[in-house]
Protein backbone atom coordinates (compact mmCIF):
# COMPACT_ATOMS: atom_id res chain seq x y z
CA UNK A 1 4.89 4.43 2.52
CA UNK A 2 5.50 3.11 -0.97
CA UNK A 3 9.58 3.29 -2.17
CA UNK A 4 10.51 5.35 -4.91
CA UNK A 5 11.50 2.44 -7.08
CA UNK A 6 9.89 -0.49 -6.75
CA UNK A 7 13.10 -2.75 -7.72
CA UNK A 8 13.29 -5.67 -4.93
CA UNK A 9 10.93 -8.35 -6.10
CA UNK A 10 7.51 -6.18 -5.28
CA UNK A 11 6.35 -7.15 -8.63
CA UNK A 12 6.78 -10.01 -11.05
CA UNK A 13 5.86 -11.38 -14.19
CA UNK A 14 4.13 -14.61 -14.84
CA UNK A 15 7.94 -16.26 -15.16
CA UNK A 16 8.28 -15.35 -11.22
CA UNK A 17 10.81 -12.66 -12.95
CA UNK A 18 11.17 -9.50 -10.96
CA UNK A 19 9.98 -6.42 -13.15
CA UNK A 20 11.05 -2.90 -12.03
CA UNK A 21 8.78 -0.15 -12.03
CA UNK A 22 10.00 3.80 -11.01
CA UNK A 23 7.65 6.32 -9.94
CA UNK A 24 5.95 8.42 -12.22
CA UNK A 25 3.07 10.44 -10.25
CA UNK A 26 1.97 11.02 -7.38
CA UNK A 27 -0.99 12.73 -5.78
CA UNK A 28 -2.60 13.31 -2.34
CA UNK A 29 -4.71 10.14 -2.82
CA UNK A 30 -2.75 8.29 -5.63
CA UNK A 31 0.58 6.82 -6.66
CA UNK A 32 1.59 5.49 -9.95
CA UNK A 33 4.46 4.00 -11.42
CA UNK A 34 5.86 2.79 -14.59
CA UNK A 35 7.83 -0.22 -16.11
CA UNK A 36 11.40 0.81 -15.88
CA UNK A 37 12.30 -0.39 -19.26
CA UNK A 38 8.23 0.49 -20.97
CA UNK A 39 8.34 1.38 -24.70
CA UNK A 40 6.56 4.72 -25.31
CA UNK A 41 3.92 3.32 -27.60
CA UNK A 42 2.99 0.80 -24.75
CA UNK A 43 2.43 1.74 -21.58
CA UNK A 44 2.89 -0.77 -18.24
CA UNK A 45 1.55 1.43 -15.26
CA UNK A 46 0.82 -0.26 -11.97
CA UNK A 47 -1.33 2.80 -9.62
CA UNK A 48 -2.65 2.60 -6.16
CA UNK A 49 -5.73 5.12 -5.09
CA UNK A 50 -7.75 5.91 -1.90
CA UNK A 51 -10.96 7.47 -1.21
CA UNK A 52 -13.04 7.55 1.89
CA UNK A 53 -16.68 8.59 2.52
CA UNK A 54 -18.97 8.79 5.44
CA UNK A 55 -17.95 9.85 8.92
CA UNK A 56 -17.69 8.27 12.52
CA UNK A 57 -17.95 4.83 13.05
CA UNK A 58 -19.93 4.67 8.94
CA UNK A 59 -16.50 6.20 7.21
CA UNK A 60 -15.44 3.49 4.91
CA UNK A 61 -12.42 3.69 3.00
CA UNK A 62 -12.38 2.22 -1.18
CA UNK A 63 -8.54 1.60 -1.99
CA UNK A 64 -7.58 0.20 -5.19
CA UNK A 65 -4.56 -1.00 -6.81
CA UNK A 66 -4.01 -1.33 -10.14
CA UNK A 67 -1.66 -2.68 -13.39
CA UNK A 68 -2.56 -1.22 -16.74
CA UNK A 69 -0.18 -2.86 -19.92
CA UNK A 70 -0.63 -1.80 -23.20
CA UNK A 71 0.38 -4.88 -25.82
CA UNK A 72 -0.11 -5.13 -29.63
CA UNK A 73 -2.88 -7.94 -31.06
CA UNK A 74 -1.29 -11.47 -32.12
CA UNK A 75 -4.34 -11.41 -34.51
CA UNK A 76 -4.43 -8.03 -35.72
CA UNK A 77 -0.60 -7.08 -34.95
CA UNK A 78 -1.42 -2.99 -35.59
CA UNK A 79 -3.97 -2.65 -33.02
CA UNK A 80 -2.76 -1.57 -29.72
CA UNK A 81 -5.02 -3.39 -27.12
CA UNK A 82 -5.12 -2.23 -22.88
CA UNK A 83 -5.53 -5.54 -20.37
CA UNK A 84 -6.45 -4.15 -16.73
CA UNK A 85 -6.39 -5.82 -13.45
CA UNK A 86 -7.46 -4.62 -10.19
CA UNK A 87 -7.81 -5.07 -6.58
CA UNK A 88 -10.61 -3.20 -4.86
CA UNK A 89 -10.91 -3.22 -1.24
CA UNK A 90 -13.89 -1.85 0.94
CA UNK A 91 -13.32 -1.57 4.42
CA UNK A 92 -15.31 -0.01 7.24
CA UNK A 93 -11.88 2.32 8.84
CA UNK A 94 -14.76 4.11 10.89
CA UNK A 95 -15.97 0.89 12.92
CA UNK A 96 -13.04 -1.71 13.02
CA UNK A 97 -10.46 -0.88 15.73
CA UNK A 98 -7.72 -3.08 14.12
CA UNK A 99 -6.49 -4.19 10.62
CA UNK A 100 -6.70 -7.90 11.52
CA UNK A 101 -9.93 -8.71 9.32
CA UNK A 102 -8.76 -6.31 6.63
CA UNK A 103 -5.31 -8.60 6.46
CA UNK A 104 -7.19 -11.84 6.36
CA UNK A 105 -9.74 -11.07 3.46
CA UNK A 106 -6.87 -9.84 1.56
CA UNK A 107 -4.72 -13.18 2.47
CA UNK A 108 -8.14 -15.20 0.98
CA UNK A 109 -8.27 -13.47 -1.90
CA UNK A 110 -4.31 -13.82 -2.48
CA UNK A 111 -3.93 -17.08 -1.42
CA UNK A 112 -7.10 -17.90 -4.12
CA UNK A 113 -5.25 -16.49 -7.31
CA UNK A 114 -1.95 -17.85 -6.34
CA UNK A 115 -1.91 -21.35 -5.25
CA UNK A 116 -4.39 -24.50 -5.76
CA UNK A 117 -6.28 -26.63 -3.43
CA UNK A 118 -2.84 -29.46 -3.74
CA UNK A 119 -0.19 -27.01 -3.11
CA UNK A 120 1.29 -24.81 -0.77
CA UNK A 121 3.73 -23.19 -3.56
CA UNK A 122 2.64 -19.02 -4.87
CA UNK A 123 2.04 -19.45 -8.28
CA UNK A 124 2.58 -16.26 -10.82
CA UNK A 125 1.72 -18.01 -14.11
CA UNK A 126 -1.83 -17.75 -13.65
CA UNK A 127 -2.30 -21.09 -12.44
CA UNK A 128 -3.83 -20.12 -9.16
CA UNK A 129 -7.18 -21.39 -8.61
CA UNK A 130 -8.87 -17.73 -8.67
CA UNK A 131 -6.40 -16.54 -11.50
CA UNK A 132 -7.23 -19.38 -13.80
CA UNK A 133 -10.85 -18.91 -13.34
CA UNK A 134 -10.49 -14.88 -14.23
CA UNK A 135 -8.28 -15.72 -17.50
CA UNK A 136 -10.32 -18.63 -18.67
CA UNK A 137 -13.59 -17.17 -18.01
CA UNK A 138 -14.32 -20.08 -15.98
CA UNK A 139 -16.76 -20.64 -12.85
């Protein structure tokens, strides 16, 4: 279960600097929160969702979580522009007994945005071998 507040260091910015979000919604299937300290005309949500289909050992459940931030253009400074980015996991709940493979896909795919082949240190400025590809629309 997700805290009310996420105020401890569960989310930073690229600085490493902890950002505090409070809850705004939530939902049978979904939770979202905002930035604590969001102007109105720029929204910084960060949601997670669930949804499962199939049944028995085919159920699969599709969770996703997701930050949404709202920032003006640096080229046209009027224009309000949205930057998304999401996690989206697919895992077969109906025919895995344990949440051992689930954890170590998710530790690949963490471990690929936030460090580089030469060091052990997390990385939040988008250095990360997987984040740098994503934001330089490199391969």
């Amino acid at each position: 279960m997700l805290p009310t507040a996420l105020n401890t260091n569960e989310v930073k910015n690229s600085a490493g600097v902890e950002q505090e979000f409070s809850r705004l919604s939530t939902s049978d299937r979904q939770l979202v929160f905002c930035l604590s300290t969001e102007p109105p005309n720029a929204p910084h949500r960060l949601s997670i969702s669930h949804s499962e289909t199939g049944n028995g050992v085919a159920r699969r459940r599709r969770s996703v979580v997701r930050v949404d931030k709202t920032v003006f253009g640096t080229v046209d400074v009027t224009k309000a522009e949205k930057i998304s980015a999401y996690v989206v996991v697919d895992l077969p709940v109906g025919n895995l007994a344990t949440t051992a493979e689930f954890a170590n896909v998710i530790a690949n795919l963490n471990s690929f945005l936030s460090t580089t082949g030469v060091a052990t240190t997390v990385l939040f400025d988008g250095t990360g071998s997987g984040s740098a590809a994503l934001i330089n629309g490199t391969l």
